[in-house]
Protein backbone atom coordinates (compact mmCIF):
# COMPACT_ATOMS: atom_id res chain seq x y z
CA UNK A 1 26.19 -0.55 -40.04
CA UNK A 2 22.81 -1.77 -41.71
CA UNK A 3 20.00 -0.37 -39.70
CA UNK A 4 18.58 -4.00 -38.77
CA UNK A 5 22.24 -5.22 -36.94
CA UNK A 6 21.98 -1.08 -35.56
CA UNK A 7 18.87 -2.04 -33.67
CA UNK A 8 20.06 -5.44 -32.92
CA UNK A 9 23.31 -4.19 -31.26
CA UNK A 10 21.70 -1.67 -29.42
CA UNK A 11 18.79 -3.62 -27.84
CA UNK A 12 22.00 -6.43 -26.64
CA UNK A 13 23.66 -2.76 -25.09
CA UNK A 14 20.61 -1.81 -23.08
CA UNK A 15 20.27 -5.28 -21.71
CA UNK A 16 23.48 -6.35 -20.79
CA UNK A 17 23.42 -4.54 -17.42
CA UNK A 18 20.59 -6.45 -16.44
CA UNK A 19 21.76 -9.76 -17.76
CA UNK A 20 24.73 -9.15 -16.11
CA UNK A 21 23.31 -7.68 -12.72
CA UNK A 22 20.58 -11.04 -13.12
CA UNK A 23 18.17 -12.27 -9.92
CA UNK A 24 18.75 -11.87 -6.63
CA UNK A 25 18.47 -15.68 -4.74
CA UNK A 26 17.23 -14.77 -1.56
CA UNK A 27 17.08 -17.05 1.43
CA UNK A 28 13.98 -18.23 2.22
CA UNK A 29 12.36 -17.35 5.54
CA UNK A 30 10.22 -20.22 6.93
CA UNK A 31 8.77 -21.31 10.09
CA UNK A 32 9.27 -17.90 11.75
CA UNK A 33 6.40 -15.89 10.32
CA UNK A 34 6.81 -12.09 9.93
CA UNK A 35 3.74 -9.14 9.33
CA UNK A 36 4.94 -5.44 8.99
CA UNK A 37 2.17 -2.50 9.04
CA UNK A 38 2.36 1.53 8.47
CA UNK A 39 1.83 3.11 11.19
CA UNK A 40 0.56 3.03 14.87
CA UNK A 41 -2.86 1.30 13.36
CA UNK A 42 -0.96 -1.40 12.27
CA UNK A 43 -0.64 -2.68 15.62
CA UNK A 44 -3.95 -3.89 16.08
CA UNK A 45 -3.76 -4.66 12.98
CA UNK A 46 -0.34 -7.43 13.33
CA UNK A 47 -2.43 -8.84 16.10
CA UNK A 48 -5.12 -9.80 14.00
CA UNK A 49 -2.96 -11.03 11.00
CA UNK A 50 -0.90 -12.91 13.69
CA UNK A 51 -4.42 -15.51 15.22
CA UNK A 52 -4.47 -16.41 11.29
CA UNK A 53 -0.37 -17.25 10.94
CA UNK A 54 -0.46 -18.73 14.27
CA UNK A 55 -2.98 -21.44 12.78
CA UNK A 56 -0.96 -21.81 10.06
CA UNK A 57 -2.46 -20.10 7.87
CA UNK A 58 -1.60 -18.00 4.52
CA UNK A 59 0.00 -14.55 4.23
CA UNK A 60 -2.80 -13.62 2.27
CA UNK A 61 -5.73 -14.57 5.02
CA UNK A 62 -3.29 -12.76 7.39
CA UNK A 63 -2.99 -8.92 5.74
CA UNK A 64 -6.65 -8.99 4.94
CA UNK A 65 -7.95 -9.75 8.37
CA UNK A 66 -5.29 -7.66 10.12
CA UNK A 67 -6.56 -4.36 7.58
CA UNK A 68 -9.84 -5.01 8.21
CA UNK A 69 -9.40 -4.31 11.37
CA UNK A 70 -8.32 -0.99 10.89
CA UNK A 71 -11.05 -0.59 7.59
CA UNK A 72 -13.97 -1.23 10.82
CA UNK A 73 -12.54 1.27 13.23
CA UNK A 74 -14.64 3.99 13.18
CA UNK A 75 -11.83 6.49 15.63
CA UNK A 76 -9.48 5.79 12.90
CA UNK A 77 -10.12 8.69 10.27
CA UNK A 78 -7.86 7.45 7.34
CA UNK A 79 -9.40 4.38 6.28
CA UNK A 80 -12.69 2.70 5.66
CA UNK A 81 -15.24 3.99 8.17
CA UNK A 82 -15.21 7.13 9.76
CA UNK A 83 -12.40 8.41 6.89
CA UNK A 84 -12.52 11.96 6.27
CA UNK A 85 -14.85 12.48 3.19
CA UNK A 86 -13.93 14.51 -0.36
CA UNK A 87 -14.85 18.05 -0.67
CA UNK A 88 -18.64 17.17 -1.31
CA UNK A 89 -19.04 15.25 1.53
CA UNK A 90 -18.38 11.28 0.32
CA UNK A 91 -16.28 9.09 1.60
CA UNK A 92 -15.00 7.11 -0.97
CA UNK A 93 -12.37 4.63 -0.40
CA UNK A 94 -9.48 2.38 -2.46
CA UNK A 95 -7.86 -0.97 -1.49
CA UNK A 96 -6.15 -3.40 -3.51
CA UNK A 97 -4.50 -7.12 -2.42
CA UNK A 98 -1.84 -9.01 -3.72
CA UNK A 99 -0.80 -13.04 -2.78
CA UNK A 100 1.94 -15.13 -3.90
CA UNK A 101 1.36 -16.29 -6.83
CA UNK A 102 1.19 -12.62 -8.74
CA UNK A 103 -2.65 -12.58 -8.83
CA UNK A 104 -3.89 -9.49 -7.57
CA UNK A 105 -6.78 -7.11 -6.85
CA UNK A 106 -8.18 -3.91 -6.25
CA UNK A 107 -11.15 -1.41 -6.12
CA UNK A 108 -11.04 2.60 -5.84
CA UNK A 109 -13.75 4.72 -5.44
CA UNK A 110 -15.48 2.74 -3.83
CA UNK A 111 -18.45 3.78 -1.42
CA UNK A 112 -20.61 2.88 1.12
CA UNK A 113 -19.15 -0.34 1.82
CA UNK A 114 -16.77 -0.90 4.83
CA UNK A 115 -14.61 -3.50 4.15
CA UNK A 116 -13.08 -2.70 0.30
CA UNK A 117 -10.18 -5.04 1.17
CA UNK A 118 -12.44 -7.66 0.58
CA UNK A 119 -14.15 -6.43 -2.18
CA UNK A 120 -10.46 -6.10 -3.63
CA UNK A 121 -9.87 -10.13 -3.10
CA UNK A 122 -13.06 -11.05 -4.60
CA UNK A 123 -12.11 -8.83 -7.90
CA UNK A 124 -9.01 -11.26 -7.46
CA UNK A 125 -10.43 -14.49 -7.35
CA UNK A 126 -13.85 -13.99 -8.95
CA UNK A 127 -12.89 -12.37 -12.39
CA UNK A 128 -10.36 -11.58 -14.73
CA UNK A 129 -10.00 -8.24 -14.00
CA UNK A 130 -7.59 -6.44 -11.75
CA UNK A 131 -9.41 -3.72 -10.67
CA UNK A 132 -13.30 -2.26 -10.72
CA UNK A 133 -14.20 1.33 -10.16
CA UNK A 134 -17.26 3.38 -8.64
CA UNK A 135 -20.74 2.18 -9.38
CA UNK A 136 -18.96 -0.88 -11.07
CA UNK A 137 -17.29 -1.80 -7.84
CA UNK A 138 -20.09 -1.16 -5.48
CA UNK A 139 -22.67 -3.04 -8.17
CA UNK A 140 -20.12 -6.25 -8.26
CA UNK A 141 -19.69 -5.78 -4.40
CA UNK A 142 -23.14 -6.29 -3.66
CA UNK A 143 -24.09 -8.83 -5.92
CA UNK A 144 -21.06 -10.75 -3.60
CA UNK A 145 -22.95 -10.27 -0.74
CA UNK A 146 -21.39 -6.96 0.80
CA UNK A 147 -23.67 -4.91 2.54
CA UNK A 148 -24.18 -1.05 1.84
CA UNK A 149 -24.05 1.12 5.02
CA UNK A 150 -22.68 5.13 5.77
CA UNK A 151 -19.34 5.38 6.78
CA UNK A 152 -19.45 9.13 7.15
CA UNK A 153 -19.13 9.35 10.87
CA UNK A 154 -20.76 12.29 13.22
CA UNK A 155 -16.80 13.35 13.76
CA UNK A 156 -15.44 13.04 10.25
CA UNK A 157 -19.05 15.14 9.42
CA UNK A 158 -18.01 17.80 11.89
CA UNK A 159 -14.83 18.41 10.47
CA UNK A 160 -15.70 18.33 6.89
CA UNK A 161 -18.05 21.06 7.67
CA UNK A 162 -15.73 23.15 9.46
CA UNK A 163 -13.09 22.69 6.52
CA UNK A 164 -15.60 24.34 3.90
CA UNK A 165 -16.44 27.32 5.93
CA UNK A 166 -12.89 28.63 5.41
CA UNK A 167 -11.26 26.21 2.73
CA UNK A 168 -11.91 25.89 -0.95
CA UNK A 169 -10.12 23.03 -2.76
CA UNK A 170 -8.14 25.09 -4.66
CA UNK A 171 -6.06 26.45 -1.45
CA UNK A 172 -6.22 23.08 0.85
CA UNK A 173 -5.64 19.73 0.27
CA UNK A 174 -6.82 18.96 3.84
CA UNK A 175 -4.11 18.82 6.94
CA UNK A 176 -0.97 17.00 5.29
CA UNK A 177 -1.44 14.15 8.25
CA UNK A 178 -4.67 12.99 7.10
CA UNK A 179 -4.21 10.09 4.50
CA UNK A 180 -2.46 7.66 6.47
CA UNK A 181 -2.99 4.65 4.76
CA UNK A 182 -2.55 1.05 5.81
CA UNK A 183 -0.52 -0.98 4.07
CA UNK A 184 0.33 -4.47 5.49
CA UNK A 185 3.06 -7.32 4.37
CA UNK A 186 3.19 -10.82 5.94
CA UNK A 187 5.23 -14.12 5.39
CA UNK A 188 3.86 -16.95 6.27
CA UNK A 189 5.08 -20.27 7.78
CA UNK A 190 6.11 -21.40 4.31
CA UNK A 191 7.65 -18.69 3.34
CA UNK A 192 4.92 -16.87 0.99
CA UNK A 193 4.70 -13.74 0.67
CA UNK A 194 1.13 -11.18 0.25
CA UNK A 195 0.05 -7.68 0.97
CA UNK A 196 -2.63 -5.62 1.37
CA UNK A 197 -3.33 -1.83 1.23
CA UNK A 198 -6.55 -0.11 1.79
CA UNK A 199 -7.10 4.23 2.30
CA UNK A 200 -10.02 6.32 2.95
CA UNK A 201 -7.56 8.89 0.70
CA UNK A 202 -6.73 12.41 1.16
CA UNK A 203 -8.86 14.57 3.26
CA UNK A 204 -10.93 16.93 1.42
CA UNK A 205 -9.93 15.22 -1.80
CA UNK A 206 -11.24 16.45 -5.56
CA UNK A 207 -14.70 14.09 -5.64
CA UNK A 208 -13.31 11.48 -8.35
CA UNK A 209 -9.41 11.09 -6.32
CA UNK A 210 -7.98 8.05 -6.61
CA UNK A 211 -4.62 8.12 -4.92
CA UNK A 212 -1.96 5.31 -5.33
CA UNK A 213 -3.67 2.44 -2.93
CA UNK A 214 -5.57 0.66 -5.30
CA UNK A 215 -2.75 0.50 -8.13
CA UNK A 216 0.19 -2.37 -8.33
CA UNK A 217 2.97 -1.50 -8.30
CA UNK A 218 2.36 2.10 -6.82
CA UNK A 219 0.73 1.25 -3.78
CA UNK A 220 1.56 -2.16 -2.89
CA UNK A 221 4.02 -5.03 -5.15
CA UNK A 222 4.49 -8.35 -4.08
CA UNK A 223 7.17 -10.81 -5.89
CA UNK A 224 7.07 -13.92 -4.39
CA UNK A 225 10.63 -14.82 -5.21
CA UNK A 226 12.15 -11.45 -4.11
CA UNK A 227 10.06 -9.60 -1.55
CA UNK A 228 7.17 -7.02 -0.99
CA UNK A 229 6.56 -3.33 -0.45
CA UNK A 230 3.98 -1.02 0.22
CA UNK A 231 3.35 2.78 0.61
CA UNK A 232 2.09 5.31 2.43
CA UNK A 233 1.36 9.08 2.20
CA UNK A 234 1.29 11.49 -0.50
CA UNK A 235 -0.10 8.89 -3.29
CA UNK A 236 0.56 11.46 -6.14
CA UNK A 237 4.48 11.26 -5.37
CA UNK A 238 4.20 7.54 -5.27
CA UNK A 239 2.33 6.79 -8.67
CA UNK A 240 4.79 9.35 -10.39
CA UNK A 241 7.62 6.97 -9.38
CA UNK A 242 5.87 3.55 -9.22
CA UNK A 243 7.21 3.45 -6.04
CA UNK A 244 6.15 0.02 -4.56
CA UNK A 245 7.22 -1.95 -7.50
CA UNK A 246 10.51 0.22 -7.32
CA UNK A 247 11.34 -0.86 -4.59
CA UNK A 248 10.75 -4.69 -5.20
CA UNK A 249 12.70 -4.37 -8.28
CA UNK A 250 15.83 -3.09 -6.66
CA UNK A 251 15.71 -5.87 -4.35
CA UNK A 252 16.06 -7.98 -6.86
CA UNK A 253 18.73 -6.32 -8.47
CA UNK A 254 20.65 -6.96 -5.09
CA UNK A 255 19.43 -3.84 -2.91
CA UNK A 256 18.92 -4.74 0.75
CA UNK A 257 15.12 -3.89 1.86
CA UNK A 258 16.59 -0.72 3.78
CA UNK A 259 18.47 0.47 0.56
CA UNK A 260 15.77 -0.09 -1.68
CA UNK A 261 13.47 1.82 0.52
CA UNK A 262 16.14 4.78 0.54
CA UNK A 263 16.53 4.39 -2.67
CA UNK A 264 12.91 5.10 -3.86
CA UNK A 265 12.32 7.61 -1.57
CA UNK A 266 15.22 9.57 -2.65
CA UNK A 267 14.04 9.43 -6.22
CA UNK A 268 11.22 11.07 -4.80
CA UNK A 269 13.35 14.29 -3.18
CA UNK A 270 15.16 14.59 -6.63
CA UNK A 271 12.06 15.03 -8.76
CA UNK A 272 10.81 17.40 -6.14
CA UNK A 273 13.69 19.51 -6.75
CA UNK A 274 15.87 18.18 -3.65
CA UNK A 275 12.78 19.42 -0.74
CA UNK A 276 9.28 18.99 -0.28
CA UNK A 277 7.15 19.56 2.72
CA UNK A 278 5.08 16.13 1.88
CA UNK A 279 5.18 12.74 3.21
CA UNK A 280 5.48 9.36 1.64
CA UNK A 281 7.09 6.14 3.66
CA UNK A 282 7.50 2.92 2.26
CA UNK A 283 7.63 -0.70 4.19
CA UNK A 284 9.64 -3.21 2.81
CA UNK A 285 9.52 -7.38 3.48
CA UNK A 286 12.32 -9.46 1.88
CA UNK A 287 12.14 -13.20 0.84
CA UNK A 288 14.72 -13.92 3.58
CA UNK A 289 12.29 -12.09 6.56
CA UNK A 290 15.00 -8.94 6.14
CA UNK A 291 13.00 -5.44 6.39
CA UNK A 292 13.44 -2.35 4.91
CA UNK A 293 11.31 1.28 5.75
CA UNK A 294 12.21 4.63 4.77
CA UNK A 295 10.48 7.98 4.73
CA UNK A 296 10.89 11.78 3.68
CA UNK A 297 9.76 13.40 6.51
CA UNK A 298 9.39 12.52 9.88
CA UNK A 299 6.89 10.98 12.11
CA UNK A 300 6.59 7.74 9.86
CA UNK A 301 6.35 4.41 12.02
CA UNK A 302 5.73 1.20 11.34
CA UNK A 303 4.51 -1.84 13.08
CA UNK A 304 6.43 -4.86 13.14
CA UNK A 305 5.77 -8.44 14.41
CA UNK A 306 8.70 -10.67 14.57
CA UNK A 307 10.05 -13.59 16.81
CA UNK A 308 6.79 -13.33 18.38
CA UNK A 309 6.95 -9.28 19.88
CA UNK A 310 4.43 -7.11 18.09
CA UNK A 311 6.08 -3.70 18.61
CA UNK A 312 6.04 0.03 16.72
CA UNK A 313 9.47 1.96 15.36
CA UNK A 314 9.94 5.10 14.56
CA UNK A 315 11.51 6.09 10.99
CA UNK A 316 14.61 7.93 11.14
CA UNK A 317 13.91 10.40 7.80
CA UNK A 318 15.67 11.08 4.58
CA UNK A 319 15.04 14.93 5.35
């Protein structure tokens, strides 16, 4: 066979099984908007997103007021102020933002400024970028009007100082339950879908850390036509397997939101050689309102609002 039809035959091979798998066409969930959250924080975090759906407004004004709630709570030490600072001492954090159309945001290491979710949408909708970094980010967010202030709290202080007395970076990566992002996934009353995830990072972090928060399709994916996912945990694990977008993709290869979920976390366990003492879950909202969460270990919940209850689960675990 001449080398040219060679290449020709083979590239019509490797595609077939996705011709022939195709798009998913979802239902459409309207009228009966939906907003699932990691964790306990995303509680007060629905509520928030829920005033903006229940004025009919979009997915995307919903997960960025419902994260800022969590990004301004000081007694929360994962995200935005009060998060647990790197091993010098900074609290540097990384958000990113997603709507329905496919535009999308993000910052990462980011300081000094409390509400990086916001920052993120203004990277969105102000330039052509997708995502700003360090002095860039803080320099762009305060020419937009953001205000610098410390977010390293008394507590967060306290610890930090107790963790270099007896850690060096090279033996801890900080307490395993201490980068507990928020990611959060809404549909609105007309069915579009957005997300949002924004992380104070891992505890104790290498100064210079970015985890996977800040990147699509790690972090956070949104396909409009399909559904969105988001992350949470270990972001290492997740940007090694492009988890978020992963888990999108599969749903629209015909995966349920549970199964994708399983699915990407599993891929996980394999490349970690079948066990792994860290966590990563991942939250899952399809086109037609269905929901999907997994996670490796336990203790992952999420927070779900739906039919009008705003209530927390627990994640039964892979391992």
């Amino acid at each position: 066979m001449k080398r040219r039809n060679f290449i020709k035959a083979g590239a019509v091979g490797l595609a077939s099984p996705i011709l022939l798998a195709g798009k998913k066409k979802m239902k459409v969930n309207k009228n009966n908007p939906i907003i699932v959250s990691t964790w306990l924080h995303g509680i007060p975090a629905n509520e928030a997103s829920i005033k903006v759906l229940k004025k009919n407004g979009s997915a995307l004004d919903a997960v960025e007021a419902g994260v800022r709630v969590t990004e301004a709570d000081a007694e929360n030490q994962s995200v935005g102020l009060g998060g647990r600072p790197d091993s010098e001492g900074n609290v540097t954090l990384d958000a990113c933002i997603m709507d329905s159309d496919g535009n999308a945001g993000s910052v990462a290491f980011l300081q000094n400024i409390k509400h990086p979710i916001s920052v993120a949408r203004k990277v969105m909708e102000k330039t052509d970028h997708v995502m700003l970094a360090g002095k860039g980010a803080l320099k762009f967010a305060l020419e937009n009007g953001f205000k610098k202030e410390n977010l390293l709290t008394e507590q967060s202080r306290k610890e930090w100082l107790e963790w270099k007395k007896d850690n060096t970076i090279k033996d801890s990566w900080g307490p395993n339950d201490d980068h507990d992002t928020i990611t959060s996934l809404a549909q609105d009353n007309d069915g579009n879908l957005s997300g949002a995830c924004t992380t104070s990072g891992l505890a104790y972090k290498l100064h210079g850390r970015v985890g996977d928060s800040p990147i699509i399709g790690a972090g956070m994916y949104v396909d409009n036509e399909v559904g969105a996912a988001g992350a949470t945990g270990m972001g290492e694990l997740v940007m090694k397997t492009c988890g978020s977008f992963l888990v999108v993709e599969l749903m629209r290869q015909g995966y349920s939101a549970m199964e994708a979920c399983n699915e990407a976390v599993d891929r996980i366990i394999k490349q970690e050689g079948g066990k792994t003492k860290l966590q990563v879950g991942y939250i899952a909202l399809g086109k037609d309102g269905s929901i999907g969460y997994s996670s490796i270990q336990k203790g992952f919940q999420y927070a779900l609002y739906k039919n009008g209850v705003n209530k927390l689960f627990d994640v039964k675990s892979l391992l």
